[in-house]
N, C-alpha and C. Protein backbone atom coordinates (compact mmCIF):
# COMPACT_ATOMS: atom_id res chain seq x y z
N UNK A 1 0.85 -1.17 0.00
CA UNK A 1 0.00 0.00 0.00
C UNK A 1 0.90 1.23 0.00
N UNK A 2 0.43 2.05 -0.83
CA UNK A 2 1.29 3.50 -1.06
C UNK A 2 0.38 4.59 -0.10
N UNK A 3 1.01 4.76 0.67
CA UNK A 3 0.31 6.44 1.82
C UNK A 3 0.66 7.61 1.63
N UNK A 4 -0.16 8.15 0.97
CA UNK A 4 0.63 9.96 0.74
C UNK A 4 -0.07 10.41 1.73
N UNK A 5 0.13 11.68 2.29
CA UNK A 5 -0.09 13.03 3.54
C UNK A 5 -0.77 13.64 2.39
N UNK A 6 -1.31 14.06 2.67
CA UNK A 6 -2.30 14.88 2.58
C UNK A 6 -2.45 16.46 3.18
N UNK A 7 -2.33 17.62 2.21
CA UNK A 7 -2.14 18.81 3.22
C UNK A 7 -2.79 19.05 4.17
N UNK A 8 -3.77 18.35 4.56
CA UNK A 8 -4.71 18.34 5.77
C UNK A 8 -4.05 16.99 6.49
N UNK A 9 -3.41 17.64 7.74
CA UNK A 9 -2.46 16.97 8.82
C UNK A 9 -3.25 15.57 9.19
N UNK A 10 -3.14 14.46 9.46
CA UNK A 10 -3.61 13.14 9.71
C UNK A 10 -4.25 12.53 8.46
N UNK A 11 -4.36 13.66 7.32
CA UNK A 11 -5.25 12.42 6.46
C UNK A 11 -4.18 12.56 5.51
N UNK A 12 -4.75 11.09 4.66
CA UNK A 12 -4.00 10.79 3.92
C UNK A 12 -5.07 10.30 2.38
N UNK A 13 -4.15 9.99 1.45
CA UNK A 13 -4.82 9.25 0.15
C UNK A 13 -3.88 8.19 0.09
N UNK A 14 -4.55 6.85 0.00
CA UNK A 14 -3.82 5.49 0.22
C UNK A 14 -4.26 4.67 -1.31
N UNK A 15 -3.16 4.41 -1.72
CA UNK A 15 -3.41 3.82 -2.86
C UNK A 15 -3.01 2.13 -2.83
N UNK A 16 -3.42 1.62 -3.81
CA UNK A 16 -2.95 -0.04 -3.53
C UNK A 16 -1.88 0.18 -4.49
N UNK A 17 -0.83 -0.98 -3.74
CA UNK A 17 0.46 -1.14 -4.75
C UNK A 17 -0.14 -2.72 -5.31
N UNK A 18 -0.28 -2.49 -6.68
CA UNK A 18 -0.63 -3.44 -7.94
C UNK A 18 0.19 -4.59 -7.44
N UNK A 19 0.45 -5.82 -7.87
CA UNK A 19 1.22 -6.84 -8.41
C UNK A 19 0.57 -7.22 -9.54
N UNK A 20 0.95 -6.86 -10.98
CA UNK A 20 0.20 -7.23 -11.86
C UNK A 20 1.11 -8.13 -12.60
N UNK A 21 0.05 -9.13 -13.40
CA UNK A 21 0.60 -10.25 -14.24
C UNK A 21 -0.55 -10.45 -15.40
N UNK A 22 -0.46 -11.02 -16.54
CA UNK A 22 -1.35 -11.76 -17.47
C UNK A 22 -2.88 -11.60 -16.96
N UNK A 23 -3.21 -11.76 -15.90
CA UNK A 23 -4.32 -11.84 -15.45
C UNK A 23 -4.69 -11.04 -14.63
N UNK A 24 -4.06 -9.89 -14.31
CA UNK A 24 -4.93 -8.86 -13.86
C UNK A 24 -3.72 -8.42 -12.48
N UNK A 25 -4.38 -8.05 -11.95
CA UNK A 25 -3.26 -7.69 -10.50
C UNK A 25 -4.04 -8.39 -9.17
N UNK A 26 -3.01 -8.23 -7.95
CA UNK A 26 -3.35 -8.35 -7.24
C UNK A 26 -2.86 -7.29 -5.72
N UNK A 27 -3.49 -6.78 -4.73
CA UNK A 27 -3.14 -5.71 -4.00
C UNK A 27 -3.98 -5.70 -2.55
N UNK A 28 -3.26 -4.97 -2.19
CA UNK A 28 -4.07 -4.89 -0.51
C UNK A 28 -4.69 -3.87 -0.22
N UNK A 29 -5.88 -3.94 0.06
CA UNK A 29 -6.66 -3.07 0.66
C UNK A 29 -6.78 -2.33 2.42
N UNK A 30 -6.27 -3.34 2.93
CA UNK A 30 -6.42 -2.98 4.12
C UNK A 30 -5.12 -3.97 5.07
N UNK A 31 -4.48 -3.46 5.75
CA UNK A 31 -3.33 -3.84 6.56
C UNK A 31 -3.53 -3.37 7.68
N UNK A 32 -3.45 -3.99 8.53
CA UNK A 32 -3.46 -3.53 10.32
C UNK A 32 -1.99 -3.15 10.22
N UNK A 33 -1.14 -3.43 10.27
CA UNK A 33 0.09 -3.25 10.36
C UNK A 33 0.71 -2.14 9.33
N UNK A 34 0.39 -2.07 8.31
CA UNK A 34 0.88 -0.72 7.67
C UNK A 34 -0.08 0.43 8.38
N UNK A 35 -1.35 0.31 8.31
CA UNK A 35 -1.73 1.76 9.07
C UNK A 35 -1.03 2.09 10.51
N UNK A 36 -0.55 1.20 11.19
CA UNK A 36 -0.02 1.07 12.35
C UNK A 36 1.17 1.81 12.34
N UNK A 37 1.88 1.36 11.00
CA UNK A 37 3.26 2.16 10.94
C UNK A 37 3.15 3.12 10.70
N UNK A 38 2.14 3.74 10.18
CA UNK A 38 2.00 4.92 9.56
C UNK A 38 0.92 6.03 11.07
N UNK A 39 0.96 5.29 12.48
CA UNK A 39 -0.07 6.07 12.84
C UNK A 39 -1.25 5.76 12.52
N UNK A 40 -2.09 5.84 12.12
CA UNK A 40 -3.67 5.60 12.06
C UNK A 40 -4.13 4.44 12.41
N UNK A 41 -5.63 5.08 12.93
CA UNK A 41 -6.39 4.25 13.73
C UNK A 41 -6.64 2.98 13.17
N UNK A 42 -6.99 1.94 13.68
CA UNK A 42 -7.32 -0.15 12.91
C UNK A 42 -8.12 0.00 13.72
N UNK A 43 -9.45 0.49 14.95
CA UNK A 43 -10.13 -0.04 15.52
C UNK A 43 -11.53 -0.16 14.73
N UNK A 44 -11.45 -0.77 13.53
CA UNK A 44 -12.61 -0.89 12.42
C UNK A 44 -13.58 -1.07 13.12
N UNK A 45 -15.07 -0.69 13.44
CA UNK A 45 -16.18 -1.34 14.17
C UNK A 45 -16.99 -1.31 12.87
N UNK A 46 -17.36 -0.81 11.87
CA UNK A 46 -18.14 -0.76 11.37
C UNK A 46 -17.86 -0.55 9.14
N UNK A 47 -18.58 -1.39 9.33
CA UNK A 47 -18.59 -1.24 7.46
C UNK A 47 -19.98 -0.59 6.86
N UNK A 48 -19.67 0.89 6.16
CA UNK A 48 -20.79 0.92 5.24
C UNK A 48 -21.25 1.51 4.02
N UNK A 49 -21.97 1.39 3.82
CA UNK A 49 -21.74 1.09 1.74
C UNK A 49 -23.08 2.33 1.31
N UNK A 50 -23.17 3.08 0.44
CA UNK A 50 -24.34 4.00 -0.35
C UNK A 50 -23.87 3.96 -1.56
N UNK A 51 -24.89 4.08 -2.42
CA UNK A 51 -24.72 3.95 -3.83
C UNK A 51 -26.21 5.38 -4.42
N UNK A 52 -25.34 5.99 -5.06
CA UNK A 52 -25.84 7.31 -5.69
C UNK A 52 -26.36 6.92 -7.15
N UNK A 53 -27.41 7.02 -7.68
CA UNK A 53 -28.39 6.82 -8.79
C UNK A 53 -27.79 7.78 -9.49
N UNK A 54 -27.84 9.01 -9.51
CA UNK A 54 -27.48 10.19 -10.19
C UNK A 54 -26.24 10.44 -10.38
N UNK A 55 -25.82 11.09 -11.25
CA UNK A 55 -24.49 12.29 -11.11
C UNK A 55 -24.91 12.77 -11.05
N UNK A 56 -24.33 14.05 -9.95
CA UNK A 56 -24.57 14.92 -9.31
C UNK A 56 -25.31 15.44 -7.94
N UNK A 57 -25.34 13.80 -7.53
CA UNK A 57 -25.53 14.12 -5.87
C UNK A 57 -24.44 14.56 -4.92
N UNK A 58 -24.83 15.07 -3.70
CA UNK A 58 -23.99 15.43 -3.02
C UNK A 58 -24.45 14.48 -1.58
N UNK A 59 -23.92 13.86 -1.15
CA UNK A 59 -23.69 13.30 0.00
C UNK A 59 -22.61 13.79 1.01
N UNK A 60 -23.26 14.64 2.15
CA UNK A 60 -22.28 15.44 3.18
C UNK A 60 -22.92 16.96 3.47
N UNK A 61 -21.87 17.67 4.04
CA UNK A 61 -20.93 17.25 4.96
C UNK A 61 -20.96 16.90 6.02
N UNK A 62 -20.80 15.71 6.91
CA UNK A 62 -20.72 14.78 7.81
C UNK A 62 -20.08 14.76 8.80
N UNK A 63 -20.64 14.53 10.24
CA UNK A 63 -19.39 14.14 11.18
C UNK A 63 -20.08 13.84 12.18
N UNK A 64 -18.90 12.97 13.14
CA UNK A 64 -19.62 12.42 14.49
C UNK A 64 -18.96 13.50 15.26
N UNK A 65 -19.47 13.90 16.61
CA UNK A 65 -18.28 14.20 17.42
C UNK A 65 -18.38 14.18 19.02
N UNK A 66 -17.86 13.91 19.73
CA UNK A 66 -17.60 13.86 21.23
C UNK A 66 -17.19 12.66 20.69
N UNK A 67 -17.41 11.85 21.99
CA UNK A 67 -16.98 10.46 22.28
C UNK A 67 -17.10 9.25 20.87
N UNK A 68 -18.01 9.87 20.40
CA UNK A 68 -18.37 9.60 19.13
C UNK A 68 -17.74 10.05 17.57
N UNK A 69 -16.82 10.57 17.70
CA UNK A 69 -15.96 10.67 16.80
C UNK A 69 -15.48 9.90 15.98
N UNK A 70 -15.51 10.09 14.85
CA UNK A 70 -14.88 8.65 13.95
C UNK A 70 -14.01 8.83 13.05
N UNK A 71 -12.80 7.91 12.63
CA UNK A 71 -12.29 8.05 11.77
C UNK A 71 -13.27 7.08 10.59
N UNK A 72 -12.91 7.99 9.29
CA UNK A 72 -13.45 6.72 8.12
C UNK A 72 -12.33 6.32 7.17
N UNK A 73 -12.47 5.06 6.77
CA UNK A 73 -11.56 4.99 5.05
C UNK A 73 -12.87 5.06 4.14
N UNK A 74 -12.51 5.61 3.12
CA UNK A 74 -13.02 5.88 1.88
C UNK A 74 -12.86 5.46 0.94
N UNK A 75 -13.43 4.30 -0.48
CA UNK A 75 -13.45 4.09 -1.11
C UNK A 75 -14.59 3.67 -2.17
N UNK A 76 -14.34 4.54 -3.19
CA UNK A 76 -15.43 4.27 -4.38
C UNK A 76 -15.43 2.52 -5.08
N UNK A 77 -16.52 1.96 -5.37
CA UNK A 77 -16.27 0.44 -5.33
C UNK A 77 -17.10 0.35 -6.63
N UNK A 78 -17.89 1.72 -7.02
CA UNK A 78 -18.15 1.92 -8.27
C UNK A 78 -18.17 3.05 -8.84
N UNK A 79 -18.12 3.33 -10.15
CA UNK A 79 -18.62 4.72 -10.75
C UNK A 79 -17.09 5.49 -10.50
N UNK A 80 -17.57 7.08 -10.09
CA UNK A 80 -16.42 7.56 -9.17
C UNK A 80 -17.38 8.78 -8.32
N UNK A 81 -16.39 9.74 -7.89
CA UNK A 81 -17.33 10.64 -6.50
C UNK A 81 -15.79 11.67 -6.58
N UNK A 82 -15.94 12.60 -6.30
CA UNK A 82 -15.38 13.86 -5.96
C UNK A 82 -15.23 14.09 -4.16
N UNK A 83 -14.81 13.35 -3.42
CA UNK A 83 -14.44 13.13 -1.80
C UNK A 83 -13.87 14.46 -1.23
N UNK A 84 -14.64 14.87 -0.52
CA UNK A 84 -13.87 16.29 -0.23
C UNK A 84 -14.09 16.08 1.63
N UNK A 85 -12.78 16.35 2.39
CA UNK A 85 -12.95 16.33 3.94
C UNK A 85 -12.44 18.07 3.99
N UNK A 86 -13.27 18.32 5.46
CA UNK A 86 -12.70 19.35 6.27
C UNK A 86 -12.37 19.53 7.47
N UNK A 87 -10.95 20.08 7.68
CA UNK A 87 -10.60 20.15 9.39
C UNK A 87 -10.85 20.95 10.32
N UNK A 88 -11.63 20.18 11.03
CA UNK A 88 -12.60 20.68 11.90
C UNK A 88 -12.04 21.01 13.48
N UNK A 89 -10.79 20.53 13.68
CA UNK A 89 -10.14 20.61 14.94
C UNK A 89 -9.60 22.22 15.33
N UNK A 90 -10.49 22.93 15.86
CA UNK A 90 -9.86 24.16 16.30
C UNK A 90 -8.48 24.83 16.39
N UNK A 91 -7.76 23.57 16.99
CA UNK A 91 -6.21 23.47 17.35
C UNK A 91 -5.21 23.09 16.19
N UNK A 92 -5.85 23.50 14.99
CA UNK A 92 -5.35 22.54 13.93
C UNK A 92 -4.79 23.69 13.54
N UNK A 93 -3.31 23.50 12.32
CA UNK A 93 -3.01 24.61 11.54
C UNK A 93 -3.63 24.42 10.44
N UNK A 94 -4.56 23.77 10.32
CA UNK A 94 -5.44 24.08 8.62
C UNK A 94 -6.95 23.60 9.33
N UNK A 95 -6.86 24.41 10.37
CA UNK A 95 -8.61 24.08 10.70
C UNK A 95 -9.39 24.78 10.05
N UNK A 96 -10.31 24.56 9.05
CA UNK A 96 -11.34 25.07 8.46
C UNK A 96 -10.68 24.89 6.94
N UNK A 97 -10.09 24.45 6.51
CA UNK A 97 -9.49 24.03 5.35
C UNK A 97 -9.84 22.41 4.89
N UNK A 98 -10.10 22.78 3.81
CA UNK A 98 -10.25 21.40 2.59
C UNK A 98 -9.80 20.89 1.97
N UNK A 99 -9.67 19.81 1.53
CA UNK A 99 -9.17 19.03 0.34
C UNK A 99 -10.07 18.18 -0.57
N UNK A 100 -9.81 17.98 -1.69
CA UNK A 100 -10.96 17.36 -2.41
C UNK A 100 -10.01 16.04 -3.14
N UNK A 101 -10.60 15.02 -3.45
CA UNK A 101 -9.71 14.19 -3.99
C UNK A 101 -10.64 13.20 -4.82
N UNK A 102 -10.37 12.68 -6.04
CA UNK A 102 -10.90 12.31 -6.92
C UNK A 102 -10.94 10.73 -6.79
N UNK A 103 -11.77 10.09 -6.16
CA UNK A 103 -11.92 8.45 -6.58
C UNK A 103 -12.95 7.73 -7.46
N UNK A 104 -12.07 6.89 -7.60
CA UNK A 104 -13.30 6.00 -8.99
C UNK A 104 -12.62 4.65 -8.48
N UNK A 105 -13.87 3.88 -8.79
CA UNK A 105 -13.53 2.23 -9.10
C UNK A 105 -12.24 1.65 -9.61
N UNK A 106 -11.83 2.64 -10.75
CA UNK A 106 -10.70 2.31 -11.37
C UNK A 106 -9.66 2.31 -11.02
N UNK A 107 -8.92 3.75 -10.60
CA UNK A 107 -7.88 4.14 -10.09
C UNK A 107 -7.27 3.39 -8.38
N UNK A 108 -8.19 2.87 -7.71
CA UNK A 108 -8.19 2.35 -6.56
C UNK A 108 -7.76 2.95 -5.54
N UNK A 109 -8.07 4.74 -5.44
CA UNK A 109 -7.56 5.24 -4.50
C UNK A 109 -8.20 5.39 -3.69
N UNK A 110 -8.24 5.08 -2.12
CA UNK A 110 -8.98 5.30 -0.66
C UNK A 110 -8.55 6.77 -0.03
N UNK A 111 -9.45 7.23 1.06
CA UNK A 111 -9.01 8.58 1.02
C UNK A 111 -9.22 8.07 2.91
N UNK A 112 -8.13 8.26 3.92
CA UNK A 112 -8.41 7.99 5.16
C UNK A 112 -8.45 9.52 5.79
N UNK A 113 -9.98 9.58 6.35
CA UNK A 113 -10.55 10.38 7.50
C UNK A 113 -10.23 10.76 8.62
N UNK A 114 -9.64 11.61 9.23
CA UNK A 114 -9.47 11.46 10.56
C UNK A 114 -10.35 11.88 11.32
N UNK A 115 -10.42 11.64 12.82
CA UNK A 115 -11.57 12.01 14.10
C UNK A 115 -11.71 13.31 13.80
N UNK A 116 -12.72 14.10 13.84
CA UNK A 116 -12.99 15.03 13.75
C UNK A 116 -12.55 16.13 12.49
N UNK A 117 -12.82 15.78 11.51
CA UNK A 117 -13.32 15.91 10.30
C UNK A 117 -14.46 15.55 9.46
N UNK A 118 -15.20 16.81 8.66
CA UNK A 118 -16.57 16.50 8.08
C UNK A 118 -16.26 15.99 6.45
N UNK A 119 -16.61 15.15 6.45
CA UNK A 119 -16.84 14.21 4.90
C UNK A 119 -18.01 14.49 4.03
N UNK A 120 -17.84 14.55 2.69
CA UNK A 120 -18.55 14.46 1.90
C UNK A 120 -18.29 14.15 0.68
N UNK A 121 -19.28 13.65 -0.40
CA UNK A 121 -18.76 13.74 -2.07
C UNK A 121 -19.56 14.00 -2.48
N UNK A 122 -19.27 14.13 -3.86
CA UNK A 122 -20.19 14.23 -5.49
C UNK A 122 -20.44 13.38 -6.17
N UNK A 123 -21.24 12.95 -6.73
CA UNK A 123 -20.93 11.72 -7.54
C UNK A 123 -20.72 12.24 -8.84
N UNK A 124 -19.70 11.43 -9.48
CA UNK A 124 -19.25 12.54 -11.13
C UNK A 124 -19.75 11.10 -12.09
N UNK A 125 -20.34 10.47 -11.96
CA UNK A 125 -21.42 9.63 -12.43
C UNK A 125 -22.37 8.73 -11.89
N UNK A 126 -23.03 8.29 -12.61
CA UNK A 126 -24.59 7.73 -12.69
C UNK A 126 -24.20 6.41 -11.33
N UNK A 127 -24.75 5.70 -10.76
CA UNK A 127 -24.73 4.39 -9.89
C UNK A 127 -23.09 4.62 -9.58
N UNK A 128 -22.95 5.47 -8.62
CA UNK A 128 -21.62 5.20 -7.91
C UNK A 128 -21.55 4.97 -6.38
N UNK A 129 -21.03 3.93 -6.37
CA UNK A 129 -20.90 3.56 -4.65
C UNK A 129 -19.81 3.56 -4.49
N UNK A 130 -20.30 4.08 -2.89
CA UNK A 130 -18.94 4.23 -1.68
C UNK A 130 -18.93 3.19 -0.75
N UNK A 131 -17.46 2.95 -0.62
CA UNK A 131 -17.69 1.77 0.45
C UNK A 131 -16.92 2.41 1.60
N UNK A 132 -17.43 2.14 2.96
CA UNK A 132 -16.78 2.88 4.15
C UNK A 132 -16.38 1.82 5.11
N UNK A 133 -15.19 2.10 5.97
CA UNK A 133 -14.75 1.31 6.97
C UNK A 133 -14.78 2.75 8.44
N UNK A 134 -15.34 2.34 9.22
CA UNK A 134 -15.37 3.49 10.14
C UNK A 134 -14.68 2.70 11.56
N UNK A 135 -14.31 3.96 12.26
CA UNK A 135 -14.07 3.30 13.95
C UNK A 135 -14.76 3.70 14.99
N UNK A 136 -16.07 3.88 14.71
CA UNK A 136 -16.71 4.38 15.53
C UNK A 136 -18.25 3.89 15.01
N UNK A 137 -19.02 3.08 15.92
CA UNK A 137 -20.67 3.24 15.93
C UNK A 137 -21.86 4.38 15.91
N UNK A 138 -22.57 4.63 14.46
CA UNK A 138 -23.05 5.70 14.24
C UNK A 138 -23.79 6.06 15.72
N UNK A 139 -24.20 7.34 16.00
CA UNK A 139 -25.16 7.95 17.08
C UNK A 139 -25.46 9.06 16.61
N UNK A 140 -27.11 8.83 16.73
CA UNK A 140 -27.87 9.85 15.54
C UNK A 140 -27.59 11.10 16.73
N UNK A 141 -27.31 11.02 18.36
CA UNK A 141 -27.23 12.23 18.91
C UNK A 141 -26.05 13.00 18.90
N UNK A 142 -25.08 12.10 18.08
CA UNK A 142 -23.37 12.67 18.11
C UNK A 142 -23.68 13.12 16.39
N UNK A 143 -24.80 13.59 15.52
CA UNK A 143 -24.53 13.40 14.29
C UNK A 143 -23.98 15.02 14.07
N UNK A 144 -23.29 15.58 13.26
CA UNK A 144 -22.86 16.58 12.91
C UNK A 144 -23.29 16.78 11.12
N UNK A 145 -23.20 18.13 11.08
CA UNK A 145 -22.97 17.95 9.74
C UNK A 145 -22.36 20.30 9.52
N UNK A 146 -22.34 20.57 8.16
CA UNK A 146 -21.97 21.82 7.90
C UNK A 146 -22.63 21.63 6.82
N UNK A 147 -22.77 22.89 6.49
CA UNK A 147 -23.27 23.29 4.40
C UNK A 147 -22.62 23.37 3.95
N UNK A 148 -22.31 22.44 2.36
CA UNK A 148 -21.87 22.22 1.40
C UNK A 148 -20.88 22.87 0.73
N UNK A 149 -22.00 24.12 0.85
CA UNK A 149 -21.66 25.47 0.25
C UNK A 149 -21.50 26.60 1.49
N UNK A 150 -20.77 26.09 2.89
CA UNK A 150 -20.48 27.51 3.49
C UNK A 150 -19.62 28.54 2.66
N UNK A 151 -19.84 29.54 2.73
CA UNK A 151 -18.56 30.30 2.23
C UNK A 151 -17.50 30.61 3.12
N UNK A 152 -17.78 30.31 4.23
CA UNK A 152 -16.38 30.54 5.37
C UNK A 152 -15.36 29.35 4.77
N UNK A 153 -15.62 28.14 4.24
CA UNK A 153 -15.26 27.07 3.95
C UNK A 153 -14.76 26.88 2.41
N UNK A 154 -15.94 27.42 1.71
CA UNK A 154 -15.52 28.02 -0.11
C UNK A 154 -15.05 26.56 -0.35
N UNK A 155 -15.64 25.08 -0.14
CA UNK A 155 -15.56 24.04 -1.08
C UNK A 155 -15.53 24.42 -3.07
N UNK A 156 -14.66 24.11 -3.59
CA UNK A 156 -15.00 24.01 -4.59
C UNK A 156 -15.50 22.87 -5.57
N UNK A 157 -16.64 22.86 -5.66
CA UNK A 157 -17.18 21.36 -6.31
C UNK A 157 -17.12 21.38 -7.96
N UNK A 158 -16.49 20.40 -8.57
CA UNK A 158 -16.19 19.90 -9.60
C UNK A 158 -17.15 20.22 -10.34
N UNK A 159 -18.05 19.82 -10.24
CA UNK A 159 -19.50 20.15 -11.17
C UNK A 159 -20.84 20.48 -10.43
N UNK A 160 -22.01 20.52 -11.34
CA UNK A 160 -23.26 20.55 -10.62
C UNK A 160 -23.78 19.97 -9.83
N UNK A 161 -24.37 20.40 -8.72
CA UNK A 161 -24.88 19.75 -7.65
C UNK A 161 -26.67 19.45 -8.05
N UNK A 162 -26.84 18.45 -8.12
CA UNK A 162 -28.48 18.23 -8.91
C UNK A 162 -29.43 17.49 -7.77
N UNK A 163 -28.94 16.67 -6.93
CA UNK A 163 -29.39 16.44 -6.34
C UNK A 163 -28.76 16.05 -4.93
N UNK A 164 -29.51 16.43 -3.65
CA UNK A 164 -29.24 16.79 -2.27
C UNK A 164 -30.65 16.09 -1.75
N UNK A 165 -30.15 16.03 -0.29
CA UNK A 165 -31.36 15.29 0.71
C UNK A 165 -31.75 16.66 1.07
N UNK A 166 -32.89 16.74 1.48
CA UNK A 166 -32.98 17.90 2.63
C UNK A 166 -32.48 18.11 4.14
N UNK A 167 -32.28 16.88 4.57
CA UNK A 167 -31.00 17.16 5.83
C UNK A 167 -29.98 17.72 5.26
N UNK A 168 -28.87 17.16 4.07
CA UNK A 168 -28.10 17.73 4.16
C UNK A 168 -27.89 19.21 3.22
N UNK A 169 -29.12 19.60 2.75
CA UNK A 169 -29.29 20.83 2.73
C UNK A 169 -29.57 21.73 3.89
N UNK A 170 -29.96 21.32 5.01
CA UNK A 170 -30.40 22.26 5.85
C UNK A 170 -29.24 22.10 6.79
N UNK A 171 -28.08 21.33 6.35
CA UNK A 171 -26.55 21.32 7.75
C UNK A 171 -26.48 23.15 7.33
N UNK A 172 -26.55 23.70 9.30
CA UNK A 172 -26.12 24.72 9.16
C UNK A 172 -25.03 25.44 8.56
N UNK A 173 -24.57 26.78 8.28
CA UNK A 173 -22.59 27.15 8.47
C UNK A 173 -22.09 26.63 9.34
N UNK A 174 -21.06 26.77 9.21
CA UNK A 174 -20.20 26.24 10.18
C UNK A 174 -20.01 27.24 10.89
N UNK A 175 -20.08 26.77 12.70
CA UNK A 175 -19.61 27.95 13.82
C UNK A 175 -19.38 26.81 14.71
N UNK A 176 -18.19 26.70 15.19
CA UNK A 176 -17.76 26.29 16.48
C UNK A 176 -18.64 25.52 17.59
N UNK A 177 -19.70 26.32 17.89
CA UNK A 177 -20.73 25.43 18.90
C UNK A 177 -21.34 24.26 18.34
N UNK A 178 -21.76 24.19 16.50
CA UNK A 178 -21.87 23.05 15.65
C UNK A 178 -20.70 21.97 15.57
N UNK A 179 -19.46 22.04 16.15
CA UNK A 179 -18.66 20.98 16.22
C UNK A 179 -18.35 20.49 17.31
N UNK A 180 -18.87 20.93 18.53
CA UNK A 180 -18.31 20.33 19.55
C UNK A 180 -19.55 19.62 20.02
């Protein structure tokens, strides 16, 4: 597995290192022991999967927080999605700063989450699913979320946004008392 840093401090974009032959490749998805070396959390509790009908949904922005905090891994398992996290840690030197990162089925790149950061994507085509590994058990009373489109935040999204839930149209701006 290949781990790049990510300008947003704890996360990373994790790619699989191929072994390819005649018949296709073969690669690792998940290592207790390389995330280990690298720092990040292995206490996986939970697997979970959404699949977007449209291009151009937006799913996010997301977060647990208190005790309930979670890290996620990220990976598209179809289609692709436009993955964008934000750092949400007060104490951070890029708190309130984003990154966006491009996954598809193809390319096999995972994007790892850290505790207290809000998640979201795009889908940049039709039936694309995400597959999630989290370390933390959802709690609808720890749920967080921000708008899409704060401008304190100025996400820039790849393309049109066509379709949204109404929860996550109505995640407030972001202000401080919404993250803790």
């Amino acid at each position: 597995m290949k781990f790049t840093a990510l300008e947003l401090k704890g996360a990373f974009v994790i790619e699989v290192n191929k072994i390819e032959d005649q018949r296709g490749f073969f690669g690792r998805l998940w290592c207790e022991k390389e995330f280990k070396d690298h720092n990040l959390k292995t206490n996986i509790v939970q697997s979970n999967v959404s699949l977007s009908k449209k291009k151009g949904t937006l799913r996010g922005m997301h977060f647990q927080k208190g005790k309930y905090a979670e890290t996620k891994f990220v990976r598209c398992t179809r289609g692709s999605v436009y993955d964008v996290i934000v750092d949400l840690r007060p104490d951070s030197p890029t708190f309130k700063q984003w990154c966006g990162v491009e996954l598809t089925a193809n390319n096999y790149k995972m994007i790892y989450v850290p505790e207290n950061f809000a998640h979201g994507f795009l889908t940049l085509e039709d039936d694309s699913e995400v597959y999630y590994l989290v370390t933390q058990f959802y709690s609808s009373e720890h749920e967080g979320g921000i708008h899409y489109n704060d401008s304190d935040i100025n996400i820039k999204w790849p393309i049109e946004i066509n379709e949204i839930s109404d929860k996550d149209n109505n995640h407030p701006k972001f202000s401080l008392k919404n993250i803790k």
